[in-house]
Protein backbone atom coordinates (compact mmCIF):
# COMPACT_ATOMS: atom_id res chain seq x y z
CA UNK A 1 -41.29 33.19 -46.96
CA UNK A 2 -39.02 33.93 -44.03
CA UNK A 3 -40.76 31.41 -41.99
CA UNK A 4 -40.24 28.68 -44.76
CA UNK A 5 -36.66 30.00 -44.97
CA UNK A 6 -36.44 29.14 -41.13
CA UNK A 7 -37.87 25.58 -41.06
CA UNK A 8 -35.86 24.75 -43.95
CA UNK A 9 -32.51 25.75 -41.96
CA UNK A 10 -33.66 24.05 -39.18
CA UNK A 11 -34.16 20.78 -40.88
CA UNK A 12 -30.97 21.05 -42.73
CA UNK A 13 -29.27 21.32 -39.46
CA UNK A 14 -31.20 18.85 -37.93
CA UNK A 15 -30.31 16.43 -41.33
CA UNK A 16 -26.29 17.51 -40.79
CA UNK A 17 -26.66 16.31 -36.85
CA UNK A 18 -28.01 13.18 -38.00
CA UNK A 19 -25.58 12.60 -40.62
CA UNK A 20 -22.94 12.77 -38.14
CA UNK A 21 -24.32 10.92 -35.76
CA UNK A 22 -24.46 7.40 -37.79
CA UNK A 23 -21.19 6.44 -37.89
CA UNK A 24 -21.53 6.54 -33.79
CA UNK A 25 -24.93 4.62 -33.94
CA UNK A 26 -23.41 1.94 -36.13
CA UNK A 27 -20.81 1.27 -33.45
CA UNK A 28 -23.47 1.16 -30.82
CA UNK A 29 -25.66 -1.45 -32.66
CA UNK A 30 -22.55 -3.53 -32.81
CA UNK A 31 -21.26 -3.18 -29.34
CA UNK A 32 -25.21 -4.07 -28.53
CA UNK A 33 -25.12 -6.92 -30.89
CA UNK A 34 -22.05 -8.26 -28.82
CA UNK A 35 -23.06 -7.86 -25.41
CA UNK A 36 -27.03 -9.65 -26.64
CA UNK A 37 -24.37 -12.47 -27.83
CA UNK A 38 -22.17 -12.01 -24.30
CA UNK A 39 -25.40 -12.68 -22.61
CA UNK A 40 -26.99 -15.58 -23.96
CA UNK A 41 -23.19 -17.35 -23.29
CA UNK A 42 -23.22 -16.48 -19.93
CA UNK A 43 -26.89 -17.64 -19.19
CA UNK A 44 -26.06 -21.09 -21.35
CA UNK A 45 -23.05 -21.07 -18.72
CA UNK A 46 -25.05 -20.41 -15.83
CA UNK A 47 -27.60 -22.91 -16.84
CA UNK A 48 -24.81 -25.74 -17.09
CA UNK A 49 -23.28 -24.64 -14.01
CA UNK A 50 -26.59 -25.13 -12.18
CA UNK A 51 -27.17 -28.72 -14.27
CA UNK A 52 -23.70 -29.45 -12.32
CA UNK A 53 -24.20 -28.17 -8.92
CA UNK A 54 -27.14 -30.99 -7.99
CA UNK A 55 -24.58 -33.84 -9.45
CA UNK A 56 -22.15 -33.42 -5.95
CA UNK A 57 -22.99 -33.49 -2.61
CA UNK A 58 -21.40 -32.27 0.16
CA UNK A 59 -19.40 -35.40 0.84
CA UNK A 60 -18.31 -35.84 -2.20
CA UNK A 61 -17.10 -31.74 -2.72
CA UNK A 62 -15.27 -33.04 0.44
CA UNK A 63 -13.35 -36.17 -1.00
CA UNK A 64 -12.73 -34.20 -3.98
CA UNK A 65 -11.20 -31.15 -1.93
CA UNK A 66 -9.53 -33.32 0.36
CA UNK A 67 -7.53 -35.48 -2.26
CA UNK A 68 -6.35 -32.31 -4.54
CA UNK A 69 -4.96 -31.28 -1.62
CA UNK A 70 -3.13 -34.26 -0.68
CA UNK A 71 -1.85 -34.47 -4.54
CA UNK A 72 -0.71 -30.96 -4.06
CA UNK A 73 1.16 -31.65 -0.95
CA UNK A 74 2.25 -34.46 -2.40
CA UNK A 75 3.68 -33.45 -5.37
CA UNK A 76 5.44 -30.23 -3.19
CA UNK A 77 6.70 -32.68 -0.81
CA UNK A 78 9.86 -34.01 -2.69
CA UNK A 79 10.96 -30.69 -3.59
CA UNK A 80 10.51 -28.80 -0.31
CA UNK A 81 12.50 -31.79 1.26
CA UNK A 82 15.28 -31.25 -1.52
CA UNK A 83 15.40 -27.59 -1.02
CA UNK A 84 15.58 -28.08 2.79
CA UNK A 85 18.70 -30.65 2.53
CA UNK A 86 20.31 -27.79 -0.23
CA UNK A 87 20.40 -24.97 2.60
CA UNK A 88 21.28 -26.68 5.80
CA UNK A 89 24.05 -28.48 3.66
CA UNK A 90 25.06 -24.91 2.61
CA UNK A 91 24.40 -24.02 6.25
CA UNK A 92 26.43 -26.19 7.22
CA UNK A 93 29.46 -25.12 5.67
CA UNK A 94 29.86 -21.79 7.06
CA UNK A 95 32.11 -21.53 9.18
CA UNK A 96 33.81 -18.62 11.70
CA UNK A 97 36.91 -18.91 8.95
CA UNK A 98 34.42 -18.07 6.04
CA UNK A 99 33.14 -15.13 7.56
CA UNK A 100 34.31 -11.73 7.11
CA UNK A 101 33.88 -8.53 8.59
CA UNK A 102 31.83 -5.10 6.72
CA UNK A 103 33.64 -4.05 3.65
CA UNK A 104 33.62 -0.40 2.66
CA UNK A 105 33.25 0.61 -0.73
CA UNK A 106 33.52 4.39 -0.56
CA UNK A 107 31.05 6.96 -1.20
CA UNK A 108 28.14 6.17 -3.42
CA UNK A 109 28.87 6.85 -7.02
CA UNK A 110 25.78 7.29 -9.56
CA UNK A 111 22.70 6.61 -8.82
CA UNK A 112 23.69 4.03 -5.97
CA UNK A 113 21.42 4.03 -2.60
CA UNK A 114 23.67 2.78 -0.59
C-alpha cells in the first residue's frame, strides 16, 4: 500500500509539472510556427534574389552604379554650390571692425562647464 501511495504522489507531481508547463509550450509552438513561416519568406526571397542576380552582368552593374552616382552628385551639386556662395559671402563680411576681443562672464553659475 505504501508503495502505491508513492507512485501515486509521484504521478500527481509529475501531472502538476506538466500542468504548468503548457502555457510555456503553447508559446513555443507559436514562436516555432513563426519562425517555420520566417523561413519559407526568406528562402522565397533568396530564391528571387538568385532569379535576379543572372539578369545583370558586370557591365551593366557598372552603368547602373556609375549613373546613380552621377544623379547623386548631381542633384548635391546645386546645393553645395549655394551653400559655398552663403559662407564666403558671410566670410566676406567680417571685418577687423566686427571683431571683438574675449568677453568674461564671471564664474560659472549652475551647472555651466565653462
Amino acid at each position: 500500500m505504501l508503495q502505491r501511495n508513492g507512485i501515486t504522489d509521484i504521478s500527481s507531481e509529475i501531472k502538476n509539472i506538466i500542468e504548468k508547463r503548457q502555457p510555456l509550450a503553447k508559446r513555443v509552438e507559436k514562436v516555432e510556427t513563426h519562425l517555420t513561416f520566417l523561413q519559407q519568406h526568406i528562402q522565397q526571397l533568396i530564391k528571387q534574389r538568385n532569379n535576379f542576380l543572372p539578369e545583370l552582368n558586370d557591365a551593366q552593374i557598372e552603368e547602373i552604379i556609375e549613373n546613380l552616382a552621377i544623379q547623386m552628385i548631381a542633384s548635391c551639386t546645386p546645393k553645395r554650390i549655394e551653400n559655398e556662395r552663403r559662407l564666403n559671402k558671410m566670410l566676406d563680411s567680417i571685418t577687423p571692425e566686427k571683431l571683438h576681443s574675449e568677453i568674461d562672464f564671471g564664474e560659472p553659475v549652475g551647472c555651466e562647464i565653462w
